[in-house]
N, C-alpha and C. Protein backbone atom coordinates (compact mmCIF):
# COMPACT_ATOMS: atom_id res chain seq x y z
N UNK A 1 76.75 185.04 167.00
CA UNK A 1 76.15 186.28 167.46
C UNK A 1 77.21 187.38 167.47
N UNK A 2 77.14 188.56 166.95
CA UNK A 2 77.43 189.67 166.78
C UNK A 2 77.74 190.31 168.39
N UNK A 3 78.59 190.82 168.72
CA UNK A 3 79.65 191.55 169.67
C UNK A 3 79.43 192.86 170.05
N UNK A 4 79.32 193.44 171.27
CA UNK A 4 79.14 194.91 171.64
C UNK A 4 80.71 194.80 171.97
N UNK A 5 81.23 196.32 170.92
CA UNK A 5 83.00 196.17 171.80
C UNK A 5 82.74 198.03 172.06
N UNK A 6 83.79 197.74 172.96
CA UNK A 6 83.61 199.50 174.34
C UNK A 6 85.15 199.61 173.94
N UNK A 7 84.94 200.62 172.44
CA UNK A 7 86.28 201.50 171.98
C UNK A 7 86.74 202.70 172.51
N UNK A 8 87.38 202.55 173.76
CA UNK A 8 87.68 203.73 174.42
C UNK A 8 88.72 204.10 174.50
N UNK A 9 89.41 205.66 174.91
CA UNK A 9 89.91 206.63 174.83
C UNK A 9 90.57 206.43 176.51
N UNK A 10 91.14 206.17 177.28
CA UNK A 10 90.94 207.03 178.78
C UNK A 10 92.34 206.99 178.92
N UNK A 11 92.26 207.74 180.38
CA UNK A 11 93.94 208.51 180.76
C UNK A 11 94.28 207.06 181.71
N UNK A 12 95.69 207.29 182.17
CA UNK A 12 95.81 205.95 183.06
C UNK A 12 94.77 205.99 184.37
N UNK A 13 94.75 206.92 184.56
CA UNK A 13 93.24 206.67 185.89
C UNK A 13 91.90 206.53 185.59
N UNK A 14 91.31 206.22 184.54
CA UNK A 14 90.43 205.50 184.03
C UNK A 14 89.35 207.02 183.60
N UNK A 15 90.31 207.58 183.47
CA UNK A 15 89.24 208.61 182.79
C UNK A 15 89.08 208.78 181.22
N UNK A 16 87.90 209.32 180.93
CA UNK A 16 87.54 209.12 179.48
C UNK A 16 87.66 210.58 178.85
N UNK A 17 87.56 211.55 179.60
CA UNK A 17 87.29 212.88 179.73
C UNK A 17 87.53 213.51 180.57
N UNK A 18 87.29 214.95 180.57
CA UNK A 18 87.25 215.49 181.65
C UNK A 18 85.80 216.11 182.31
N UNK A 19 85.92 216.59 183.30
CA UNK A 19 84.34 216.94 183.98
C UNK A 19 83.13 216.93 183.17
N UNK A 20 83.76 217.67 182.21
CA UNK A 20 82.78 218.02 181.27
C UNK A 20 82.87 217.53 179.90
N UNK A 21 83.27 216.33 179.89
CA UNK A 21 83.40 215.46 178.76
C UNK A 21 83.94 215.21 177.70
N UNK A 22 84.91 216.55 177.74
CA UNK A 22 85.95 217.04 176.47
C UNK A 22 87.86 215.77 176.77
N UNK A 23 87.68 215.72 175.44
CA UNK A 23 88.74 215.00 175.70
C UNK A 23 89.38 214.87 174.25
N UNK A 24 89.41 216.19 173.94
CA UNK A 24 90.63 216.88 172.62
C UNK A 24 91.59 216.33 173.12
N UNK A 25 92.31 216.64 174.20
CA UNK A 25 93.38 216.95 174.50
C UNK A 25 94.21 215.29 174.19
N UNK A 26 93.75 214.25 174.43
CA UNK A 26 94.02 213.05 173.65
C UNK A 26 94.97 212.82 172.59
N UNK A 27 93.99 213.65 171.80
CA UNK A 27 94.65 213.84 170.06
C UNK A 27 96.05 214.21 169.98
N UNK A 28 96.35 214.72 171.08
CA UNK A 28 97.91 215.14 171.33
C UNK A 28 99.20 213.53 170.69
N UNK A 29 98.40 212.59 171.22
CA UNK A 29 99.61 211.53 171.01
C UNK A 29 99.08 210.30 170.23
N UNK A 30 98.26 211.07 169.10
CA UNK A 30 98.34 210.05 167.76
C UNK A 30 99.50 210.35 166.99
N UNK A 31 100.33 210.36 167.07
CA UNK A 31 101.57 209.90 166.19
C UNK A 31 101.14 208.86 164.92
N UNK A 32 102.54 208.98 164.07
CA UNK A 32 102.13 208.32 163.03
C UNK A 32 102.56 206.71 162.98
N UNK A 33 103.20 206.53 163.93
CA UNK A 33 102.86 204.89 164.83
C UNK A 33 101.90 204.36 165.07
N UNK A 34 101.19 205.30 165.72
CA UNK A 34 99.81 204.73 166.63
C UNK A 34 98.74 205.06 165.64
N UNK A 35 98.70 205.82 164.43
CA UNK A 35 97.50 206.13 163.67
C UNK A 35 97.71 205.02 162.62
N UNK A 36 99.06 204.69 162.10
CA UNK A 36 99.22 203.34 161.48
C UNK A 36 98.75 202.11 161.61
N UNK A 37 98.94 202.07 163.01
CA UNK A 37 97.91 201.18 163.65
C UNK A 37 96.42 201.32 163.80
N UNK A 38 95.81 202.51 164.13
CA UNK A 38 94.32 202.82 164.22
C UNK A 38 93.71 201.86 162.55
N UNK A 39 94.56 202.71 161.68
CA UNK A 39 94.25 202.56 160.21
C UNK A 39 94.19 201.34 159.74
N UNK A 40 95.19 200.34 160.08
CA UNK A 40 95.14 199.09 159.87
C UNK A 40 94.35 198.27 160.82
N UNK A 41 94.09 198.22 161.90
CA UNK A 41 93.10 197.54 162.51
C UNK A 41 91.79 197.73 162.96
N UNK A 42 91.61 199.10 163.70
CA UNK A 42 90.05 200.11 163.55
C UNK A 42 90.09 200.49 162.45
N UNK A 43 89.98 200.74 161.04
CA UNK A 43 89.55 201.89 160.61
C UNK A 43 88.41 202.16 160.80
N UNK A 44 87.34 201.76 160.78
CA UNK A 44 86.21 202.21 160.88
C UNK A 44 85.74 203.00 161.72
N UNK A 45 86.50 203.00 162.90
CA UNK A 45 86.81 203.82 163.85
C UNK A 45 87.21 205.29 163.77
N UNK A 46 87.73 205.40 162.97
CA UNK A 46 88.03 206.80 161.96
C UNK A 46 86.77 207.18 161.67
N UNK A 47 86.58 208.37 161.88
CA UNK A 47 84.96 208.87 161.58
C UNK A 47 85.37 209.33 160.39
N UNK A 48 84.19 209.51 159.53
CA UNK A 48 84.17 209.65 157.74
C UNK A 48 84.91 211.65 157.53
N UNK A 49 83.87 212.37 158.62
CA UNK A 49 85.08 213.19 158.13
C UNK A 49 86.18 214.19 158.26
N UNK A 50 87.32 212.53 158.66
CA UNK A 50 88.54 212.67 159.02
C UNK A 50 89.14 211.34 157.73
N UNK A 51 88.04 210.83 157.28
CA UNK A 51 88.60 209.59 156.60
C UNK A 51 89.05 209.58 155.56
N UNK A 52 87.96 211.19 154.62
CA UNK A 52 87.81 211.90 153.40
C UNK A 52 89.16 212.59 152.62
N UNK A 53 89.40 213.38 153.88
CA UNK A 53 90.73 214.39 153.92
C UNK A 53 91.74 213.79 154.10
N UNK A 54 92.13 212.31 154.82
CA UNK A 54 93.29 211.95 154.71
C UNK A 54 93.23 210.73 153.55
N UNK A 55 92.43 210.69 152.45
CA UNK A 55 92.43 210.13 151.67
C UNK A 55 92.45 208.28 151.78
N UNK A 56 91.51 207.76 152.92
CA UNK A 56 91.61 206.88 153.68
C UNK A 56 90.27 206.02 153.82
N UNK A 57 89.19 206.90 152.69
CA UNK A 57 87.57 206.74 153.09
C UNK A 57 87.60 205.25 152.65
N UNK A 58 88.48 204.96 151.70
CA UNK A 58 88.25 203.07 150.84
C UNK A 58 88.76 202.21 151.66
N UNK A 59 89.44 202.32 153.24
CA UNK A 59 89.71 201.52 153.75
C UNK A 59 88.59 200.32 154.47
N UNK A 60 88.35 199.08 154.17
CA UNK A 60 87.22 198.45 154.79
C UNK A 60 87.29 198.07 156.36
N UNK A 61 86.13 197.99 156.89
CA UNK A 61 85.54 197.75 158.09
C UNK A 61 86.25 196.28 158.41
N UNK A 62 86.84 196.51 159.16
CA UNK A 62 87.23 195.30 160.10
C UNK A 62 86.69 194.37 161.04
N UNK A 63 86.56 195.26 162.15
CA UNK A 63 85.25 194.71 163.38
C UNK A 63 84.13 194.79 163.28
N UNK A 64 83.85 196.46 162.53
CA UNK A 64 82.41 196.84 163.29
C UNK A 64 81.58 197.28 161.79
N UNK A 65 80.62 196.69 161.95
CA UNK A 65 79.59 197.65 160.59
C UNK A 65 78.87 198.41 161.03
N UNK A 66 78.64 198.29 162.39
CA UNK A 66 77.14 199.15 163.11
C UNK A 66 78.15 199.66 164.55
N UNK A 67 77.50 201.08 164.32
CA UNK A 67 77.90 202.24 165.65
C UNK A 67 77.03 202.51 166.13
N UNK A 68 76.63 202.82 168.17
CA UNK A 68 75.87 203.02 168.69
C UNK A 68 76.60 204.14 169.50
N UNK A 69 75.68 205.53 169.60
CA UNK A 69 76.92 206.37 170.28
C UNK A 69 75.84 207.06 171.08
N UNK A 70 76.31 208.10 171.81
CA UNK A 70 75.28 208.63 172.94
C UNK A 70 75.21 209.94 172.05
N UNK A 71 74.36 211.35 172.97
CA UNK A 71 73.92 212.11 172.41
C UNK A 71 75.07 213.25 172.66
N UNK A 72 75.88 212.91 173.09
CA UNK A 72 76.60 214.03 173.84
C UNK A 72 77.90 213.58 172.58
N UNK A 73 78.11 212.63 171.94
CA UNK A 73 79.37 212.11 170.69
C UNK A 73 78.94 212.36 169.51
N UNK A 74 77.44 212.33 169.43
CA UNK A 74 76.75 212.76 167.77
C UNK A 74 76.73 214.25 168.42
N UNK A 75 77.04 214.81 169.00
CA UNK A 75 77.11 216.37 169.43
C UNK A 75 77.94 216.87 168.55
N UNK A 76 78.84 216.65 169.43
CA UNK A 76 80.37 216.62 168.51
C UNK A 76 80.51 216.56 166.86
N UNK A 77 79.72 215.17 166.61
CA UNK A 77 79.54 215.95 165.16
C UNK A 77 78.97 216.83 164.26
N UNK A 78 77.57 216.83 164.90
CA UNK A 78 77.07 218.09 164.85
C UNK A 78 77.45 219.74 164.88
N UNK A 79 78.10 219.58 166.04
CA UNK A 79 78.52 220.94 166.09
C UNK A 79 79.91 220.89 164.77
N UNK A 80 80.25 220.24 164.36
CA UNK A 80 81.06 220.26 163.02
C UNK A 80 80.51 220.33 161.92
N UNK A 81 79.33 220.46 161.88
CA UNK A 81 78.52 220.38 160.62
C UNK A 81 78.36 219.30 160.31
N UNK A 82 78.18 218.05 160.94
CA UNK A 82 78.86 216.60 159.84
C UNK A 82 77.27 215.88 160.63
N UNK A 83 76.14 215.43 160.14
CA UNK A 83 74.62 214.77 160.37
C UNK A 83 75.34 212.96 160.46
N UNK A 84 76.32 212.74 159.38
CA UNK A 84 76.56 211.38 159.69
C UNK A 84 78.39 210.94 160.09
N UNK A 85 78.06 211.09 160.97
CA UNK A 85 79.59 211.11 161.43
C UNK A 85 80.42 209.46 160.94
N UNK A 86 79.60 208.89 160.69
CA UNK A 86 80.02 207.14 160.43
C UNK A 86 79.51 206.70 159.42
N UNK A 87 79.59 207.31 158.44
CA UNK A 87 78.85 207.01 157.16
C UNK A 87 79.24 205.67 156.62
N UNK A 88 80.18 205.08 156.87
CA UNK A 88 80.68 204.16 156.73
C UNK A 88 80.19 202.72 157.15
N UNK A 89 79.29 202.93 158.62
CA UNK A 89 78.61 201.99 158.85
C UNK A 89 77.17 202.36 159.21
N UNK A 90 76.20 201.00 159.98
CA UNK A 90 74.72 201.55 160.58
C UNK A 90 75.23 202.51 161.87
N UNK A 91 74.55 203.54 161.58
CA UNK A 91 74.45 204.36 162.78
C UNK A 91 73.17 204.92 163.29
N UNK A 92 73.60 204.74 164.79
CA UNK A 92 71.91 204.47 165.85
C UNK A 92 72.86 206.12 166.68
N UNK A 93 72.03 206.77 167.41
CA UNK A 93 72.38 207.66 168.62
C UNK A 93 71.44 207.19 169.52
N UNK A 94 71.81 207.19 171.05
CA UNK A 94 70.55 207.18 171.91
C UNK A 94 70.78 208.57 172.49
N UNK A 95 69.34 208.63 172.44
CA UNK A 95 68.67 209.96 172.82
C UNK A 95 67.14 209.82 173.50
N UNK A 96 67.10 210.72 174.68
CA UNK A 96 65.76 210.76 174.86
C UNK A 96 65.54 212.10 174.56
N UNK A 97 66.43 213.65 174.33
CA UNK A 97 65.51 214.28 173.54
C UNK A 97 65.43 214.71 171.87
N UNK A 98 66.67 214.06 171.42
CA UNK A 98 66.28 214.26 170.04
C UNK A 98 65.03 213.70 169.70
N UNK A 99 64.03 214.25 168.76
CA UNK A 99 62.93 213.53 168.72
C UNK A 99 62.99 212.85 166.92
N UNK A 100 64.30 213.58 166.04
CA UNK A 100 63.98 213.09 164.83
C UNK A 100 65.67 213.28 164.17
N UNK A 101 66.00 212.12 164.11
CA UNK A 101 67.19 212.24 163.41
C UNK A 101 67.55 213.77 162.32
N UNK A 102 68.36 213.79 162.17
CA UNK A 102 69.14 215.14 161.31
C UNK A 102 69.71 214.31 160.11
N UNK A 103 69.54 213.16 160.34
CA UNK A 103 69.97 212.64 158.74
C UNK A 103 69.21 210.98 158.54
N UNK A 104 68.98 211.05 157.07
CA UNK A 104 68.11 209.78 157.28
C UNK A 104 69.42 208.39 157.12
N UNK A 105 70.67 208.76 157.39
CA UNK A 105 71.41 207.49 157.64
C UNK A 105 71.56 207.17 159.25
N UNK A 106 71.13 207.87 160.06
CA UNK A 106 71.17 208.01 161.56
C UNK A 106 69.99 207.40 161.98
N UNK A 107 69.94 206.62 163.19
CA UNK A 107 68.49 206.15 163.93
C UNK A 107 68.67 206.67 164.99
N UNK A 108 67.75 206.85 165.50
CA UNK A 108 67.65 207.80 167.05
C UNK A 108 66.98 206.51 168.06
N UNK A 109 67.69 206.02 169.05
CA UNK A 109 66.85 205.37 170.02
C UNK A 109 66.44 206.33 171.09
N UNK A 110 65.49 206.08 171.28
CA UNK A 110 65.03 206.36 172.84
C UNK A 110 64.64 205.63 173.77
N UNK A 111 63.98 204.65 173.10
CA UNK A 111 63.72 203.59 174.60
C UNK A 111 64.52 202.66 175.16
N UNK A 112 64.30 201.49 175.30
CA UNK A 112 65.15 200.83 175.70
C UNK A 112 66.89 199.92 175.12
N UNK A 113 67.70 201.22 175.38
CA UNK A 113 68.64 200.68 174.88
C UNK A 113 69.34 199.78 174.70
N UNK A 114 69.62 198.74 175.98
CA UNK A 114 70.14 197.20 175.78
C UNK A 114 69.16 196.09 175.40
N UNK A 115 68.04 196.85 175.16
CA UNK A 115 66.82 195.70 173.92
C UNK A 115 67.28 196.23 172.70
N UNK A 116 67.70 197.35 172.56
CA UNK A 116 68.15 197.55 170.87
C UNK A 116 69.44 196.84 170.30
N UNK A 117 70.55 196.84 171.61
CA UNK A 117 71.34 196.26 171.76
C UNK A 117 71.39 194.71 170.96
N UNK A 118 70.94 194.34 172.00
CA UNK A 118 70.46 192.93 171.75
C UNK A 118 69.44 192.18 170.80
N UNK A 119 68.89 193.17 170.18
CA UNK A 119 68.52 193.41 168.56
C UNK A 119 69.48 192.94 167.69
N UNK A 120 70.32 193.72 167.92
CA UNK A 120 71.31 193.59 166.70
C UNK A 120 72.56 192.95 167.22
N UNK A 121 72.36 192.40 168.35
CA UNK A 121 73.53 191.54 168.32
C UNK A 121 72.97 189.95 167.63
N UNK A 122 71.85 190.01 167.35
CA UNK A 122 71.24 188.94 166.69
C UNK A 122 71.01 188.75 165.31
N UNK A 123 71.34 190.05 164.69
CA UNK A 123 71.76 190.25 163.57
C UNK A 123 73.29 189.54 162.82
N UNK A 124 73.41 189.31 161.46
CA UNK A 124 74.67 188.81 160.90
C UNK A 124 75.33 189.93 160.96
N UNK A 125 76.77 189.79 160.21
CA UNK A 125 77.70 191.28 160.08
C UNK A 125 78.84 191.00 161.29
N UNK A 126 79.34 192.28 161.42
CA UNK A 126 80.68 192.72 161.99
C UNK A 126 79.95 192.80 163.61
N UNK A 127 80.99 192.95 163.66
CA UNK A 127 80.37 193.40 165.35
C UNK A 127 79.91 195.33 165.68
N UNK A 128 79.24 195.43 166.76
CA UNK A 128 79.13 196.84 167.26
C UNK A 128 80.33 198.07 167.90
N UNK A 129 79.83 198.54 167.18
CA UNK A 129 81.05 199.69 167.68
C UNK A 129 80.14 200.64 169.08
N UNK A 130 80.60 200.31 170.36
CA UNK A 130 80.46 201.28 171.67
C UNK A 130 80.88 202.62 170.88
N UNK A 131 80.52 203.63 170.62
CA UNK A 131 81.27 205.00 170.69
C UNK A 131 80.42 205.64 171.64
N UNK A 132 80.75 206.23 172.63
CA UNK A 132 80.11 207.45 173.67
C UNK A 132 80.61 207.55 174.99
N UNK A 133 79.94 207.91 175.47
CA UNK A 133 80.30 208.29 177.16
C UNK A 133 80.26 207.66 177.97
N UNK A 134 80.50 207.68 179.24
CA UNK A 134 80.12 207.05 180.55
C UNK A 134 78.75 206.70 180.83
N UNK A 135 77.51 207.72 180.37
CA UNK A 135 76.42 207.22 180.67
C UNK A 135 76.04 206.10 179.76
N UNK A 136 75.99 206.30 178.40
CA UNK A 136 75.86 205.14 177.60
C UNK A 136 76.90 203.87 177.97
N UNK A 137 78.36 203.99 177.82
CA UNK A 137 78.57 202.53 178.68
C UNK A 137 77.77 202.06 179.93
N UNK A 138 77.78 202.80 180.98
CA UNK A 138 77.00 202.45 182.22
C UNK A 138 75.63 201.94 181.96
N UNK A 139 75.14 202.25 180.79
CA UNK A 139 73.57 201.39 180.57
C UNK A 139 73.95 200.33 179.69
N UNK A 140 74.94 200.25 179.23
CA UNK A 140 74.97 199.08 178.72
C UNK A 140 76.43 197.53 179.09
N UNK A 141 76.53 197.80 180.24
CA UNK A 141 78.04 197.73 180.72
C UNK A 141 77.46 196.05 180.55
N UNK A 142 76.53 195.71 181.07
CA UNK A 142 76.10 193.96 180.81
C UNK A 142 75.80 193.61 179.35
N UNK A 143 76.08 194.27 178.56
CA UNK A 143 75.51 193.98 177.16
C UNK A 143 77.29 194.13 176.48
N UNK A 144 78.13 194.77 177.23
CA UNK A 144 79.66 194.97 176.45
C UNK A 144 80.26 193.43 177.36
N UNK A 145 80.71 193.19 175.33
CA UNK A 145 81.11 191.26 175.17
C UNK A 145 82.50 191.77 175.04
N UNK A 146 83.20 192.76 174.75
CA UNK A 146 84.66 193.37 174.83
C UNK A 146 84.98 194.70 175.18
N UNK A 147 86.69 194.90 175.69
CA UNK A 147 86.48 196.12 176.09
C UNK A 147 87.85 196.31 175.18
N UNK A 148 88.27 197.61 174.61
CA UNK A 148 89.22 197.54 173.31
C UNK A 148 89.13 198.80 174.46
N UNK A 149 90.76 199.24 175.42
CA UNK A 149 90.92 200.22 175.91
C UNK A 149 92.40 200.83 175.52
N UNK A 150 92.05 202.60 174.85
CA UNK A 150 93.62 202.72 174.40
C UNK A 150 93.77 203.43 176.11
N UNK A 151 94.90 203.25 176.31
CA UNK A 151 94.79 204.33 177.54
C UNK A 151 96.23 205.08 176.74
N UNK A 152 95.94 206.25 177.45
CA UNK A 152 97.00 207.39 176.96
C UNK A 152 98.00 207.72 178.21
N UNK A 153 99.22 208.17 178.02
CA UNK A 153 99.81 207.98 178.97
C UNK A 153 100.12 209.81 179.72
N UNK A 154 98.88 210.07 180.32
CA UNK A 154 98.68 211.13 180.75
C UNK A 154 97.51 210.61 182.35
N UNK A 155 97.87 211.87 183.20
CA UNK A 155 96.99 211.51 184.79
C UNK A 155 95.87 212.68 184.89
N UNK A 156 94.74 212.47 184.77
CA UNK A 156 93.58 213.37 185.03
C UNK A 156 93.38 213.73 186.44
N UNK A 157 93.07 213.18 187.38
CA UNK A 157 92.95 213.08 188.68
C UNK A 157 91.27 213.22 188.91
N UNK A 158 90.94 213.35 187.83
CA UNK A 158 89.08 213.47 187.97
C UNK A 158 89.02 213.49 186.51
N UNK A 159 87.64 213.33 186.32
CA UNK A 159 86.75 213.50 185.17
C UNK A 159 85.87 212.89 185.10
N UNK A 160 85.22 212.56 183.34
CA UNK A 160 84.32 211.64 183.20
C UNK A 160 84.94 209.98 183.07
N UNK A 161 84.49 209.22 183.99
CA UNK A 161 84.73 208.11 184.12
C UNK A 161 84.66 207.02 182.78
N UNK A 162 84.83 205.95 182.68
CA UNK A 162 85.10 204.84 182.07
C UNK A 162 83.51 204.50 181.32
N UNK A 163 82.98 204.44 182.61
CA UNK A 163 81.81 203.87 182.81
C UNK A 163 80.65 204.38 183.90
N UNK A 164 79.64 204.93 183.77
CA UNK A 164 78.76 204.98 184.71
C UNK A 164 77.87 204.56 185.68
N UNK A 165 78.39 202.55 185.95
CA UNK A 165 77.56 202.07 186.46
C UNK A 165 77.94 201.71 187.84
N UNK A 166 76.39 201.22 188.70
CA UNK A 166 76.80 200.46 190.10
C UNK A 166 78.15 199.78 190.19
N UNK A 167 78.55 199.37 191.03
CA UNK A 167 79.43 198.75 191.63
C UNK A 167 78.60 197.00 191.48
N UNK A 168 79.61 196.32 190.74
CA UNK A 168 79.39 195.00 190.59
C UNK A 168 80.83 194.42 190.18
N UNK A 169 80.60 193.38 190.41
CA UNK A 169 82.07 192.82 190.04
C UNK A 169 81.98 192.44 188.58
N UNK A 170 82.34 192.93 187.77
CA UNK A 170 82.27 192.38 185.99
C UNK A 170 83.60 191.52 185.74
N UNK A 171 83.89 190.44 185.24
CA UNK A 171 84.77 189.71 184.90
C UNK A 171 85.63 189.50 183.25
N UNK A 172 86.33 190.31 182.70
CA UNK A 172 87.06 189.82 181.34
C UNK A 172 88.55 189.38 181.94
N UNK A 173 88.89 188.71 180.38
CA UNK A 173 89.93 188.17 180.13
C UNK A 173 90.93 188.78 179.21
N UNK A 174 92.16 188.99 179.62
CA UNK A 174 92.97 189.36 178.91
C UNK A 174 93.13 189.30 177.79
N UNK A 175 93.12 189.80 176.44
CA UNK A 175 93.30 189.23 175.08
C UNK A 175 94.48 189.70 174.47
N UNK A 176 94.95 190.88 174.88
CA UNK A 176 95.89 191.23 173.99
C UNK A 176 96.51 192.77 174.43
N UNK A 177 97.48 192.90 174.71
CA UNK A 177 98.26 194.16 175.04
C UNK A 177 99.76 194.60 173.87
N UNK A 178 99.35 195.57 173.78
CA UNK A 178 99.93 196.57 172.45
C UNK A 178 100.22 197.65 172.92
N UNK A 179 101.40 198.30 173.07
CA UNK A 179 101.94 199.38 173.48
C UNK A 179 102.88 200.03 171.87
N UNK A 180 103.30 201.52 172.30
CA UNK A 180 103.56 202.10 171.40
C UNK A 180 104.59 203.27 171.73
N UNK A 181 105.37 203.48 171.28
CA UNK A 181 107.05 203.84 171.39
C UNK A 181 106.15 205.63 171.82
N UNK A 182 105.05 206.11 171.49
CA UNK A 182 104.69 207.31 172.43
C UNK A 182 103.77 207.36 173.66
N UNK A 183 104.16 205.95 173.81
CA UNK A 183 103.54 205.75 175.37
C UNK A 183 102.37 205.47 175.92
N UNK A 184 101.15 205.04 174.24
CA UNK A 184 100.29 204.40 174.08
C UNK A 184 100.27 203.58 174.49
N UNK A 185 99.08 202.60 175.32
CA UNK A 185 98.94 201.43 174.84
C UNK A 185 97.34 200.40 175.22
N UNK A 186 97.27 199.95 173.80
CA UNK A 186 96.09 199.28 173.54
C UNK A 186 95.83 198.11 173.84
N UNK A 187 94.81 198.04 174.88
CA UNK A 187 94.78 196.60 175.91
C UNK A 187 93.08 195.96 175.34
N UNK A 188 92.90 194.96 175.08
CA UNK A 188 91.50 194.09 174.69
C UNK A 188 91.18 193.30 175.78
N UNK A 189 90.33 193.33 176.12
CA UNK A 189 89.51 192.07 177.13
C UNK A 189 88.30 191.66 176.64
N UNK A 190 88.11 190.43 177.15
CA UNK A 190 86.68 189.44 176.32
C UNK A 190 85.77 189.30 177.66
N UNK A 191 84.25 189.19 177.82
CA UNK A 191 83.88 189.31 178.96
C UNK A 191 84.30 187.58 179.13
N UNK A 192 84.29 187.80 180.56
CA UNK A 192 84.32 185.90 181.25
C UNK A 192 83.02 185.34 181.19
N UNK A 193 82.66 184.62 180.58
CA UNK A 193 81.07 184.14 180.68
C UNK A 193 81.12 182.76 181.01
C-alpha cells in the first residue's frame, strides 16, 4: 500500500508560516548544499515551474507520483500563472469552493478528503506527496504514514502551525536525521502502528 508523506517546510517552533500563511521567507537558506540534496532525493518536490528554468524537468520521481495540496498552495500557483504546478505527477487540490479545475491535469476534491486519501493509497505507484497547509494536514493527520520535516533554522514565535488538529497523542518513529552546514535540517518519521 502506497504512503501519505507530510513534506514540510517549518521554523524550529513548529511553524509552517506565518499568520497568514506566507512563508517566502524560507527560500532564504536553500543553498546549493541543501538544493543538491532536494534534487537528488525529492525532486519531485520541485514544482515544474522551477524545474524547467533550472534545466532539471528530466529528473525522475523518487517517492511520490501523486500530489494532494490544499487551496490556499494551488493559490500560489495560480497567482503565478502556472494551472499545473506538478506536472510531473497526479495532481488533486482540495477545495470546497473551486467548483472546476483550471486545468484538465488537476482534480479538485471537495468531499471527503481522507476517503480520497485512502483511495489512492490503494492504488500501485510511488507514494503521496502532502503539499499544503495546516488545515489540510489537520484533516488528514490520521491518514499521514510519514512525516519528512525540513525545519529551518530560524524562530517565528507564532504563525501557521504544523498541523491543524485536536490534541491527541500521534506516535512516529525516528527514521532518519540530516542536517546541513546552513543550519538545515531534514528529520523523517514513520507513523508507530
Amino acid at each position: 500500500m502506497r504512503k501519505l508523506s507530510y513534506f514540510i517546510a517549518t521554523s524550529i517552533d513548529g511553524f509552517i508560516g506565518a499568520p497568514d500563511g506566507d512563508a517566502q521567507f524560507f527560500t532564504q537558506w536553500v543553498d546549493e548544499e541543501y538544493f543538491d540534496y532536494l534534487k537528488a532525493e525529492y525532486p519531485e518536490t520541485l514544482p515544474t515551474q522551477g524545474r524547467v528554468p533550472l534545466g532539471i524537468d528530466d529528473l525522475k520521481n523518487r517517492h511520490f507520483d501523486t500530489v494532494i495540496q490544499g487551496r490556499a498552495s494551488y493559490d500560489l500557483a495560480l497567482q503565478a500563472d502556472c494551472t499545473s504546478p506538478y506536472a510531473h505527477m497526479r495532481q488533486y487540490v482540495v477545495s470546497r469552493s473551486l467548483t472546476r479545475s483550471p486545468d484538465p491535469a488537476v482534480e479538485i476534491v471537495s468531499g471527503d478528503v481522507a476517503a480520497k486519501v485512502r483511495e489512492l493509497k490503494r492504488e500501485g505507484g510511488l507514494g503521496i506527496y502532502l503539499c499544503g497547509g495546516a488545515n489540510l494536514a489537520g484533516q488528514l493527520v490520521d491518514e499521514i504514514d510519514e512525516l519528512v520535516i525540513k525545519t529551518y533554522p530560524t524562530f517565528l514565535g507564532s504563525g501557521m502551525p504544523l498541523a491543524d488538529a485536536g490534541f491527541a497523542v500521534r506516535e512516529f518513529t525516528l527514521d532518519s536525521v540530516k542536517s546541513f552546514g546552513n543550519g538545515v535540517v531534514v528529520t523523517t518519521y514513520s507513523r508507530k502502528r
